[in-house]
C-alpha atoms as a PDB file:
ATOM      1  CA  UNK A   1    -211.135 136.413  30.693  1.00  0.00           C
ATOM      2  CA  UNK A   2    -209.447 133.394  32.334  1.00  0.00           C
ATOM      3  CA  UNK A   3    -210.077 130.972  34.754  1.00  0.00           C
ATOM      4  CA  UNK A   4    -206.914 129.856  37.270  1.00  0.00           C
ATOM      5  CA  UNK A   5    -208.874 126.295  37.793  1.00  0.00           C
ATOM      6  CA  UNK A   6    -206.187 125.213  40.552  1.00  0.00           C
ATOM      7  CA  UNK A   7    -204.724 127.771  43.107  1.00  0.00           C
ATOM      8  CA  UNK A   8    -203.768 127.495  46.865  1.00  0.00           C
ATOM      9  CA  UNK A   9    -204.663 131.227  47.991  1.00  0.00           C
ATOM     10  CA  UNK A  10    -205.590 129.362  51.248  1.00  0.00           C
ATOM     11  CA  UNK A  11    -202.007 128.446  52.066  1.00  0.00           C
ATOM     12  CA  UNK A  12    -199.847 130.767  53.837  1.00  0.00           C
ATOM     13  CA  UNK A  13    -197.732 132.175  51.522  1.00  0.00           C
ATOM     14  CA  UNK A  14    -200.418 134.489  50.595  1.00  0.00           C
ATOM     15  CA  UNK A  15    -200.914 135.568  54.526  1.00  0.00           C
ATOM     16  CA  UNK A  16    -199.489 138.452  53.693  1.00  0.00           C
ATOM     17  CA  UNK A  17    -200.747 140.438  50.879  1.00  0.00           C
ATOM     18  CA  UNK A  18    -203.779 138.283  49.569  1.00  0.00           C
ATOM     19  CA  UNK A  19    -205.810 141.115  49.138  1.00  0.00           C
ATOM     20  CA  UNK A  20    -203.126 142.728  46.608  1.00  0.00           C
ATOM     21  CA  UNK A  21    -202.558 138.746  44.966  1.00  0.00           C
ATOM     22  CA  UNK A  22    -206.451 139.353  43.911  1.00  0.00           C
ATOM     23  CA  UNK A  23    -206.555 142.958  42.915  1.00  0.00           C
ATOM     24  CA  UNK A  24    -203.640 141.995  40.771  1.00  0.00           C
ATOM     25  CA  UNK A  25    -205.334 138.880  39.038  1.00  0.00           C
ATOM     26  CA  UNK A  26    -208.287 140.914  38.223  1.00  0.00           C
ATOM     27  CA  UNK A  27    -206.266 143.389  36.679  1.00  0.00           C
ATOM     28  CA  UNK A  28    -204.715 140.453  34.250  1.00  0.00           C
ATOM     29  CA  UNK A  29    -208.252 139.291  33.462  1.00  0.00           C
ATOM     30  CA  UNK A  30    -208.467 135.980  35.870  1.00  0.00           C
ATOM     31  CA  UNK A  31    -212.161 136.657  36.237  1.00  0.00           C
ATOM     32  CA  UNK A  32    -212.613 132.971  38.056  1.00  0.00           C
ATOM     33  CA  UNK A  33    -210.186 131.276  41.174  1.00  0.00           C
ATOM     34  CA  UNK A  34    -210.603 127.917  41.924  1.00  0.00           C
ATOM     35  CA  UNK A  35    -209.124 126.954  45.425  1.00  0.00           C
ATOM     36  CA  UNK A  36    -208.784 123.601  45.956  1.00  0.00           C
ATOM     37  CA  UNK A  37    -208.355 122.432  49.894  1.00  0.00           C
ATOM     38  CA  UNK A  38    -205.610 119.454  50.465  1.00  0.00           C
ATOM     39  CA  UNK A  39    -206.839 118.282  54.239  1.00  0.00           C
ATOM     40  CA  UNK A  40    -209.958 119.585  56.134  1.00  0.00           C
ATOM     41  CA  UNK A  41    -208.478 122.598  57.748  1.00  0.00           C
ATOM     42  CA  UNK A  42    -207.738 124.077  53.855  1.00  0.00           C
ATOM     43  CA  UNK A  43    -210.933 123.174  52.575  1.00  0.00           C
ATOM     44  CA  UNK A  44    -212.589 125.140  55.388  1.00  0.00           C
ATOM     45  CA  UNK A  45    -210.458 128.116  54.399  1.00  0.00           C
ATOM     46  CA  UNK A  46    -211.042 127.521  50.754  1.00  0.00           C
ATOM     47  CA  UNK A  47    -214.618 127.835  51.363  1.00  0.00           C
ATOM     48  CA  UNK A  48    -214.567 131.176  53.472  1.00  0.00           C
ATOM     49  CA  UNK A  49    -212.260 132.644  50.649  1.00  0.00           C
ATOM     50  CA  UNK A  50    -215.043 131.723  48.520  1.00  0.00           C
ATOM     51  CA  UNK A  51    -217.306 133.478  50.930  1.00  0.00           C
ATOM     52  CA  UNK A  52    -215.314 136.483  51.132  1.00  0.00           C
ATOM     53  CA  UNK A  53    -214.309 137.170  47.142  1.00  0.00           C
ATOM     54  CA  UNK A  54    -216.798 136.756  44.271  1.00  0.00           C
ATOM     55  CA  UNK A  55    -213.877 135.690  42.078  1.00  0.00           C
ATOM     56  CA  UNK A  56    -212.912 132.674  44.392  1.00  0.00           C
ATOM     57  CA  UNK A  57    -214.760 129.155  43.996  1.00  0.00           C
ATOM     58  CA  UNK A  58    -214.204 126.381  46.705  1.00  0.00           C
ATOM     59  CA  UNK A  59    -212.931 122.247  46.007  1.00  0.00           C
ATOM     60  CA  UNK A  60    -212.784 120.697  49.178  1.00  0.00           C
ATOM     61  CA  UNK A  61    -210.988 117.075  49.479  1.00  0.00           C
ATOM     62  CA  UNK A  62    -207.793 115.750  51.392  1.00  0.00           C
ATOM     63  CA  UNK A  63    -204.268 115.517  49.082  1.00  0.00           C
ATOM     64  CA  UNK A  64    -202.890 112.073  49.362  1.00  0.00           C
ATOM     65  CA  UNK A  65    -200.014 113.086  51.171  1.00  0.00           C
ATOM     66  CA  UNK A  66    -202.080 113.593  54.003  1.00  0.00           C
ATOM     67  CA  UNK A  67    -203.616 110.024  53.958  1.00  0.00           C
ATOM     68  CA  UNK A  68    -202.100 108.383  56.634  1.00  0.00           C
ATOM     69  CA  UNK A  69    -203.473 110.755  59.303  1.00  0.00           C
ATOM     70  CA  UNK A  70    -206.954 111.022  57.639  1.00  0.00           C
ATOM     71  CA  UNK A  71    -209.405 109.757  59.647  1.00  0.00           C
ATOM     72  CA  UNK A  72    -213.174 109.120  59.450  1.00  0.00           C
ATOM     73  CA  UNK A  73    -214.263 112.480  60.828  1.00  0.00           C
ATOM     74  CA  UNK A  74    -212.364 114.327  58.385  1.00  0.00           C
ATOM     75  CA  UNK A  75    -214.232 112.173  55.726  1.00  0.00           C
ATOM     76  CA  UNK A  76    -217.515 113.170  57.041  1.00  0.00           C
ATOM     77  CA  UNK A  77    -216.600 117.018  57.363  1.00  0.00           C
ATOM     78  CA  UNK A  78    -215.414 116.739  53.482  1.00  0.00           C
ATOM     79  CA  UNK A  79    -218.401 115.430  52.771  1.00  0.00           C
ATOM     80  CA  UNK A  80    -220.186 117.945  54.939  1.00  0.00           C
ATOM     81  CA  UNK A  81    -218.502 120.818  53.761  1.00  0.00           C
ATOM     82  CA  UNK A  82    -218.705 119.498  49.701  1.00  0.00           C
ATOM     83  CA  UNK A  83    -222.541 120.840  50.417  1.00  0.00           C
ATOM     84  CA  UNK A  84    -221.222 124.634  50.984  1.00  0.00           C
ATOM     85  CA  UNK A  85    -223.017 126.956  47.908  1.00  0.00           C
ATOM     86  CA  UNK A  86    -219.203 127.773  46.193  1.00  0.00           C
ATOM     87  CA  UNK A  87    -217.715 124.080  46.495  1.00  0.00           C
ATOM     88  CA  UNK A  88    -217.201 123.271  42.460  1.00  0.00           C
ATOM     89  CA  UNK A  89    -215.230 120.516  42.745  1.00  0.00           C
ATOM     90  CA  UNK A  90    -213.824 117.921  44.885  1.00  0.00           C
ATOM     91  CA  UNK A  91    -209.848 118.368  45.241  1.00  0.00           C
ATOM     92  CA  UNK A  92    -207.002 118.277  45.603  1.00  0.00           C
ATOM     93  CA  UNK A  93    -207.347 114.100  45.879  1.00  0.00           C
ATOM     94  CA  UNK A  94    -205.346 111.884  43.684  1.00  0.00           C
ATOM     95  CA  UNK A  95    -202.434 109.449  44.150  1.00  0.00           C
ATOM     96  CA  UNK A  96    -198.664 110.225  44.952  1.00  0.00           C
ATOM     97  CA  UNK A  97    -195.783 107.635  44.792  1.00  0.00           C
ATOM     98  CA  UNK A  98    -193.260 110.090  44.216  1.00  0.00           C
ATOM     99  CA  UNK A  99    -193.165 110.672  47.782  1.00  0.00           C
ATOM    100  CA  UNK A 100    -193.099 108.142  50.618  1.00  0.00           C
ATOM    101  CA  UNK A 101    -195.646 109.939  53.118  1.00  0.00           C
ATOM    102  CA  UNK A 102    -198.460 106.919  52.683  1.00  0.00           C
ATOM    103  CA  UNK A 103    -198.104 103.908  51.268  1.00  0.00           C
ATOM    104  CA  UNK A 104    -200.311 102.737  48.159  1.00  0.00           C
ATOM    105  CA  UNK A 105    -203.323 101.150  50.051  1.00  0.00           C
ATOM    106  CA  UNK A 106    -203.946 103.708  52.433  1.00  0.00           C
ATOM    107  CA  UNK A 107    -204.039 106.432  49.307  1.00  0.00           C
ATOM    108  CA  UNK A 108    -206.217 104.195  47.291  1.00  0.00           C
ATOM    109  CA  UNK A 109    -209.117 103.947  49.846  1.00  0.00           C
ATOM    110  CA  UNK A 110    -208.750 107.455  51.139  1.00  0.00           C
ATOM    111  CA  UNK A 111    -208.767 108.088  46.804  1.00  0.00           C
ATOM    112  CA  UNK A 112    -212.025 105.748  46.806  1.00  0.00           C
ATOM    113  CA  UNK A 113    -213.683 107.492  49.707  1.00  0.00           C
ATOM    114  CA  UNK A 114    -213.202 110.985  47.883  1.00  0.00           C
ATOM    115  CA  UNK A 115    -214.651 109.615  45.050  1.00  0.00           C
ATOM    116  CA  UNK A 116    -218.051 108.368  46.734  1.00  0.00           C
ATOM    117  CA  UNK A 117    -218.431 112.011  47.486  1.00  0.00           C
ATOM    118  CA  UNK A 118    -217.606 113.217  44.356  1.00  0.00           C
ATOM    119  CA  UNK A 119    -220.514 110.562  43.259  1.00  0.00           C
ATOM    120  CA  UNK A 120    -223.095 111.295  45.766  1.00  0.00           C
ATOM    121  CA  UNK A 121    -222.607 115.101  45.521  1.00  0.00           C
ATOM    122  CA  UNK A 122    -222.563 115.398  41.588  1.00  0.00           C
ATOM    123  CA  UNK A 123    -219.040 117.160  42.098  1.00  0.00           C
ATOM    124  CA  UNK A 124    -216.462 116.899  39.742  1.00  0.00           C
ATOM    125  CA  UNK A 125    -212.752 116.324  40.667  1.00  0.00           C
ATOM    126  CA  UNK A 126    -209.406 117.982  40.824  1.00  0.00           C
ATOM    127  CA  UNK A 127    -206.596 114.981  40.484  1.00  0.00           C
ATOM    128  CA  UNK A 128    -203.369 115.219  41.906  1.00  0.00           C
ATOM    129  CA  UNK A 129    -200.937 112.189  40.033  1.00  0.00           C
ATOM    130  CA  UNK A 130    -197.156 111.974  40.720  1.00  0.00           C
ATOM    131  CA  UNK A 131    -195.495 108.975  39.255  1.00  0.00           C
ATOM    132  CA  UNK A 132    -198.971 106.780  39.800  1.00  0.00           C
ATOM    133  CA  UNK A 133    -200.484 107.443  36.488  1.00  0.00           C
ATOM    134  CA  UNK A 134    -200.909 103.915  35.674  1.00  0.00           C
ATOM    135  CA  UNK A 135    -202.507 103.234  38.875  1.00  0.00           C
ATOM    136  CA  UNK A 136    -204.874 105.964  38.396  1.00  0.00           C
ATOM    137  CA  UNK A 137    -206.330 105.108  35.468  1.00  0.00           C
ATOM    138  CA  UNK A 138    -207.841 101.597  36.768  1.00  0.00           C
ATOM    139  CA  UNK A 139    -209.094 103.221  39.508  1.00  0.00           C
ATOM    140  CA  UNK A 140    -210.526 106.320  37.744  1.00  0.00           C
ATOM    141  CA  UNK A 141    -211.942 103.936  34.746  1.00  0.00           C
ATOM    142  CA  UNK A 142    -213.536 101.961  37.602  1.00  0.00           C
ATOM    143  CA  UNK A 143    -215.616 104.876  38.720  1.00  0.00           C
ATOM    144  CA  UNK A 144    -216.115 106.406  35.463  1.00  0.00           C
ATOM    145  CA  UNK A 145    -217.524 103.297  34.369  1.00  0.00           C
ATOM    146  CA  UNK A 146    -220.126 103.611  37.839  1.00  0.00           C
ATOM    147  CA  UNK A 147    -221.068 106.665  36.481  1.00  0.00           C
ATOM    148  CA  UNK A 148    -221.813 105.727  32.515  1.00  0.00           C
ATOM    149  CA  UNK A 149    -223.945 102.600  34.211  1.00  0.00           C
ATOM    150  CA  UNK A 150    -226.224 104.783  36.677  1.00  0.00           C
ATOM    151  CA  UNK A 151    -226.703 107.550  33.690  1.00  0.00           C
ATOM    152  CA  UNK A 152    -224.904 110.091  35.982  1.00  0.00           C
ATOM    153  CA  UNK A 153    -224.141 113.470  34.194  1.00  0.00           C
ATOM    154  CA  UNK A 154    -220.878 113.921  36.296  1.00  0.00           C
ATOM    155  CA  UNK A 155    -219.453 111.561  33.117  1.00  0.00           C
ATOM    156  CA  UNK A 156    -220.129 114.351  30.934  1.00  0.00           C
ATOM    157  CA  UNK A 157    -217.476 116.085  32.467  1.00  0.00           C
ATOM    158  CA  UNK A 158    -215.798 114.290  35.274  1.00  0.00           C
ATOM    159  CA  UNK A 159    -212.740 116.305  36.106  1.00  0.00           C
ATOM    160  CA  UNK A 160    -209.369 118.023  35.397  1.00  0.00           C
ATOM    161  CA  UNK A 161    -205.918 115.803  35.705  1.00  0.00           C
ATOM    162  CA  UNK A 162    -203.957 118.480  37.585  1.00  0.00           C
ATOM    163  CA  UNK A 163    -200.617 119.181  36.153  1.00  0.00           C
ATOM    164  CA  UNK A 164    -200.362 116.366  34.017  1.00  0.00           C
ATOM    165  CA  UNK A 165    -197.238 114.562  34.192  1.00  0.00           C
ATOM    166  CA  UNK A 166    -197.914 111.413  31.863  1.00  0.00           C
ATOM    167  CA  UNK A 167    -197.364 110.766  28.064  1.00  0.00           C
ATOM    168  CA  UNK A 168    -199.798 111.604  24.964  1.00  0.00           C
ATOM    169  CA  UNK A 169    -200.787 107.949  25.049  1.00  0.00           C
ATOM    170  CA  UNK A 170    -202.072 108.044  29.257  1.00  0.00           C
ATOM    171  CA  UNK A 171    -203.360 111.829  28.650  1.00  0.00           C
ATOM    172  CA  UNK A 172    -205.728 110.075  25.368  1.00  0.00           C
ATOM    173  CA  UNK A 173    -206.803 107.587  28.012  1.00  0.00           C
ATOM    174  CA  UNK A 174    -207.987 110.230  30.632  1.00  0.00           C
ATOM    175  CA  UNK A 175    -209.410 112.264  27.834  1.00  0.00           C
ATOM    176  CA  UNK A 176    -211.621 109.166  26.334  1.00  0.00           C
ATOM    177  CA  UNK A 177    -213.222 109.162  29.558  1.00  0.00           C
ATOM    178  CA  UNK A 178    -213.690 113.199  29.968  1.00  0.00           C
ATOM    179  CA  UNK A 179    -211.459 114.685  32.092  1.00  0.00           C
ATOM    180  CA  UNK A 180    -209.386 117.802  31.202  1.00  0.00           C
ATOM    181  CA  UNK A 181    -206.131 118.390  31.206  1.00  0.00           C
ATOM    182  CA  UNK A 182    -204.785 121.098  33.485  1.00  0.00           C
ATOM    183  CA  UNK A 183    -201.652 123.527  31.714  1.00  0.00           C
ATOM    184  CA  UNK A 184    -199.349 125.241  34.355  1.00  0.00           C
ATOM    185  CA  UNK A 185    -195.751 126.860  34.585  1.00  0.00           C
ATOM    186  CA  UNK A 186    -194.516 123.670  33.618  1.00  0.00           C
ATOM    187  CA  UNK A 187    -195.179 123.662  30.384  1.00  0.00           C
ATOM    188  CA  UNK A 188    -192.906 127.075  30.368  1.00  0.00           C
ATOM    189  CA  UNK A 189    -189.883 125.445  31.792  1.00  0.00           C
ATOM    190  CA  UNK A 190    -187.667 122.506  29.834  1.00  0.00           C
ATOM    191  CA  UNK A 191    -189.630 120.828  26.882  1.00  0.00           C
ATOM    192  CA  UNK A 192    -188.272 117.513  27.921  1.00  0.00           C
ATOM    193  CA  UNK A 193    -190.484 117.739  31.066  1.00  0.00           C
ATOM    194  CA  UNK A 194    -193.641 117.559  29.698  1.00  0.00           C
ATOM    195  CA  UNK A 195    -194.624 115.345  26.235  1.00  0.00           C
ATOM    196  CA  UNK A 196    -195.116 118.030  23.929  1.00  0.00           C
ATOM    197  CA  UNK A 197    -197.282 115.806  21.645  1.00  0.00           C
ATOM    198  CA  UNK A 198    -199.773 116.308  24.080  1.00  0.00           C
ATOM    199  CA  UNK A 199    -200.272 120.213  23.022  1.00  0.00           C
ATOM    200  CA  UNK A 200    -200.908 119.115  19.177  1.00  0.00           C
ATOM    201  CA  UNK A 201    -202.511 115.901  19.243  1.00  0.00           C
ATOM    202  CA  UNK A 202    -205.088 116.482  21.972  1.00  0.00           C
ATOM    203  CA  UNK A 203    -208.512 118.834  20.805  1.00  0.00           C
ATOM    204  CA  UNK A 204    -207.561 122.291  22.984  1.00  0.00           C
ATOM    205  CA  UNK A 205    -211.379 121.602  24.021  1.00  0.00           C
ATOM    206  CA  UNK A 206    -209.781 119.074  26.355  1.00  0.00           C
ATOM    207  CA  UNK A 207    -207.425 121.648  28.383  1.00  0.00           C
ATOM    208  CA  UNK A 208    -208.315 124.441  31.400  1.00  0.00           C
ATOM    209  CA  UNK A 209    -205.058 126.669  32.967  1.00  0.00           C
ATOM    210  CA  UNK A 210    -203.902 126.576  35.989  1.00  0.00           C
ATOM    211  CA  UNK A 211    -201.124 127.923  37.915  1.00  0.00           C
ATOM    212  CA  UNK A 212    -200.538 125.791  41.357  1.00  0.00           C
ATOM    213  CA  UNK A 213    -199.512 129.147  43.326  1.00  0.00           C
ATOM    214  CA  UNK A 214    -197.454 129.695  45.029  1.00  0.00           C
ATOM    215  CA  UNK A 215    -196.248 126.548  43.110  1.00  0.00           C
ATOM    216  CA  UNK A 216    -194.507 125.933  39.501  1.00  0.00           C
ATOM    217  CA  UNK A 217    -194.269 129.578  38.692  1.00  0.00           C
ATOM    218  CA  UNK A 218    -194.070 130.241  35.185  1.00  0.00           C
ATOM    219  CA  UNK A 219    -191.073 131.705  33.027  1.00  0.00           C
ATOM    220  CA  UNK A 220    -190.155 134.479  33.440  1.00  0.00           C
ATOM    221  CA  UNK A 221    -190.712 134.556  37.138  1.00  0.00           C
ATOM    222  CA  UNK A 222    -189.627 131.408  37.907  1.00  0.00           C
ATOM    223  CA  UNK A 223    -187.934 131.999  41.152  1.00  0.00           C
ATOM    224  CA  UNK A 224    -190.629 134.087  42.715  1.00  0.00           C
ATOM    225  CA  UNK A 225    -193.974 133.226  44.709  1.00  0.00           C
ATOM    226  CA  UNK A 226    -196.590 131.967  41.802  1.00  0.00           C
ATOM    227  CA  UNK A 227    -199.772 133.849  41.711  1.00  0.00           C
ATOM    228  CA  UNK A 228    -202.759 133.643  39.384  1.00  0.00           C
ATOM    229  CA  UNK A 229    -201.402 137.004  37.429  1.00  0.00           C
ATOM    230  CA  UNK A 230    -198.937 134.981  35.924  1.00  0.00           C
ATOM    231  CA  UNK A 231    -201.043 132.590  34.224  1.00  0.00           C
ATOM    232  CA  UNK A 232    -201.150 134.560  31.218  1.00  0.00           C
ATOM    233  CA  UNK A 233    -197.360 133.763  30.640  1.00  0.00           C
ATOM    234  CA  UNK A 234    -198.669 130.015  30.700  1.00  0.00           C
ATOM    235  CA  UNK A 235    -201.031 131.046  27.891  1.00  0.00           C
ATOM    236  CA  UNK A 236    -198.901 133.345  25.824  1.00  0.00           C
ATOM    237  CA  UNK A 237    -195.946 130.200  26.116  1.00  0.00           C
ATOM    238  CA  UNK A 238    -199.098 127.563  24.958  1.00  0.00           C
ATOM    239  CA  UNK A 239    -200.482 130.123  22.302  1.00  0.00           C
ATOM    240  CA  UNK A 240    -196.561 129.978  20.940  1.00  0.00           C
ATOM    241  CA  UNK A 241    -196.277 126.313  20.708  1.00  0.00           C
ATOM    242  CA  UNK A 242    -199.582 125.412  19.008  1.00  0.00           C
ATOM    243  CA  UNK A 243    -199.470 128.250  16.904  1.00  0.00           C
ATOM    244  CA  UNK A 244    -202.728 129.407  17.995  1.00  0.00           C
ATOM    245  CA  UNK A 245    -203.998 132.724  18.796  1.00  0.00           C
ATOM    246  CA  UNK A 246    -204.202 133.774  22.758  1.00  0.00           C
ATOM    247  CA  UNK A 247    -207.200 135.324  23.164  1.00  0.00           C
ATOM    248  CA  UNK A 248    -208.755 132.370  20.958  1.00  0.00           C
ATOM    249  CA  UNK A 249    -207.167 129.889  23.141  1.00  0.00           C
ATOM    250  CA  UNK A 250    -208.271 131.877  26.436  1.00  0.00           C
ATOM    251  CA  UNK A 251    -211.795 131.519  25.314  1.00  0.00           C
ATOM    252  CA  UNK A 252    -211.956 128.116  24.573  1.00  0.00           C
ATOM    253  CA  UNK A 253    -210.438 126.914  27.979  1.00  0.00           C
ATOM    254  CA  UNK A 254    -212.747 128.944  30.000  1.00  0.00           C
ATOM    255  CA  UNK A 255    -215.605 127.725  28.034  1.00  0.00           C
ATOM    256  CA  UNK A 256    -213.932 124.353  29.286  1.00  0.00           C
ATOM    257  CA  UNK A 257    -214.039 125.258  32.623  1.00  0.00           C
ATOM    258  CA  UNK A 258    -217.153 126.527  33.302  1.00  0.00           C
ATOM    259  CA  UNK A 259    -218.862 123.423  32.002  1.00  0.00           C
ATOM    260  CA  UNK A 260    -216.299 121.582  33.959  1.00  0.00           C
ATOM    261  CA  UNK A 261    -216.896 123.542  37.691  1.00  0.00           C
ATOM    262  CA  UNK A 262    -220.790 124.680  36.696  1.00  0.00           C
ATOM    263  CA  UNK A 263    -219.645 128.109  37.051  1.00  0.00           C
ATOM    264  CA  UNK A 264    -222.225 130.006  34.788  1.00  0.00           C
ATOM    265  CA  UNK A 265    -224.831 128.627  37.553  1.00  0.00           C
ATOM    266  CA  UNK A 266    -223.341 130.033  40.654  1.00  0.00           C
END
């Protein structure tokens, strides 16, 4: 049984036929959804998927993209709505320079603002990073470090790095401090994207799956709508490259994320 630990089910390419989307990822053994919001409007709709399906768990949190129009009342209703019973995590937050939709500063405070909730609400995080890995990891070891020096259990386990784009060395850094590393489609597509050191140098303790739908679909469907079904073409790809066995590697990542999201206690 497998957990899809990032998965926009709220957005509306599933409009459609999201009922079917969830019958099917049952039937491929996706026991657990995570949907993570990306403003306040998503978040709200993450949470009333939650509501609606006992597979689907909530993260609430605004994307970075969305940081120049984020204003102080959508920071309270994150906070406010990080207190809803399914909310697991807080996400999709992170930093992205890849784009030019907010510049650096505005990012890093609405970043530092997502991460007081994350703090005050014991939550742990769902990190979006596109070409700002550097820049992450001073601000993430900065609140990490918050958390070691108040004796806060959210260290244990702090978070997932969300389809990892950075090298063995940066992935070792997050990893020293606890967070997971999140395995999509990606890592079914060219080698050269991804550093494939990462797969056999890193503990596979250290990793969750994920598929981004509709995003990053996997080989073979790459072309198509991603949906959580497809994650076990993710697996079978990772089970090839590290040699391990599948269902071994399914277990051990689900262990992952359930302590991760605290989903053995909802």
């Amino acid at each position: 049984m497998l957990v899809d630990t990032h998965c926009h089910l709220n957005l509306d390419a599933f409009t459609g036929d999201l009922e079917e989307v969830i019958r099917r990822s049952l039937d491929a053994g996706i026991s657990k959804i995570i949907v993570p919001g990306v403003d306040q409007e998503t978040s709200r709709m993450a949470i009333e998927l939650s509501s609606r399906y006992d597979c689907c768990f909530a993260a609430v949190g605004i994307h970075p993209n969305y940081a120049a129009s984020a204003n102080p009342k959508d920071i309270t209703q994150i906070k406010s709505l990080a207190s809803e019973p399914k909310v697991v995590a807080i996400g999709e937050i992170g930093l992205d320079l890849c784009r030019d939709y907010a510049p650096l500063n505005v990012q890093s405070e609405l970043l530092s603002q997502m991460l007081n909730i994350a703090k005050e609400k014991n939550l742990p995080l769902i990190i979006h990073s596109r070409s700002a890995v550097g820049e992450l990891l001073r601000i993430l070891k900065t609140w990490f470090l918050s958390l070691k020096e108040s004796n806060d259990k959210l260290a244990d386990a702090p978070g997932v790095m969300h389809a990892f784009e950075g090298s063995l060395e940066e992935a070792e850094k997050f990893r020293e401090m606890g967070f997971a590393i999140g395995l999509g489609g990606a890592w079914t597509y060219d080698p050269s994207r991804v550093d494939q050191n990462i797969l056999t140098k890193i503990p596979f303790t250290s990793f969750v799956f994920e598929t981004d739908s509709p995003y990053l679909t996997p080989v073979p469907w790459r072309g198509k709508r991603n949906e959580p079904a497809f994650l076990a073409e993710t697996v079978q790809c990772i089970a090839q490259k590290t040699g391990m066995n599948s269902i071994e590697l399914c277990k051990i990542s689900t262990n992952t994320a359930k302590k991760i999201f605290s989903l053995e206690l909802i």
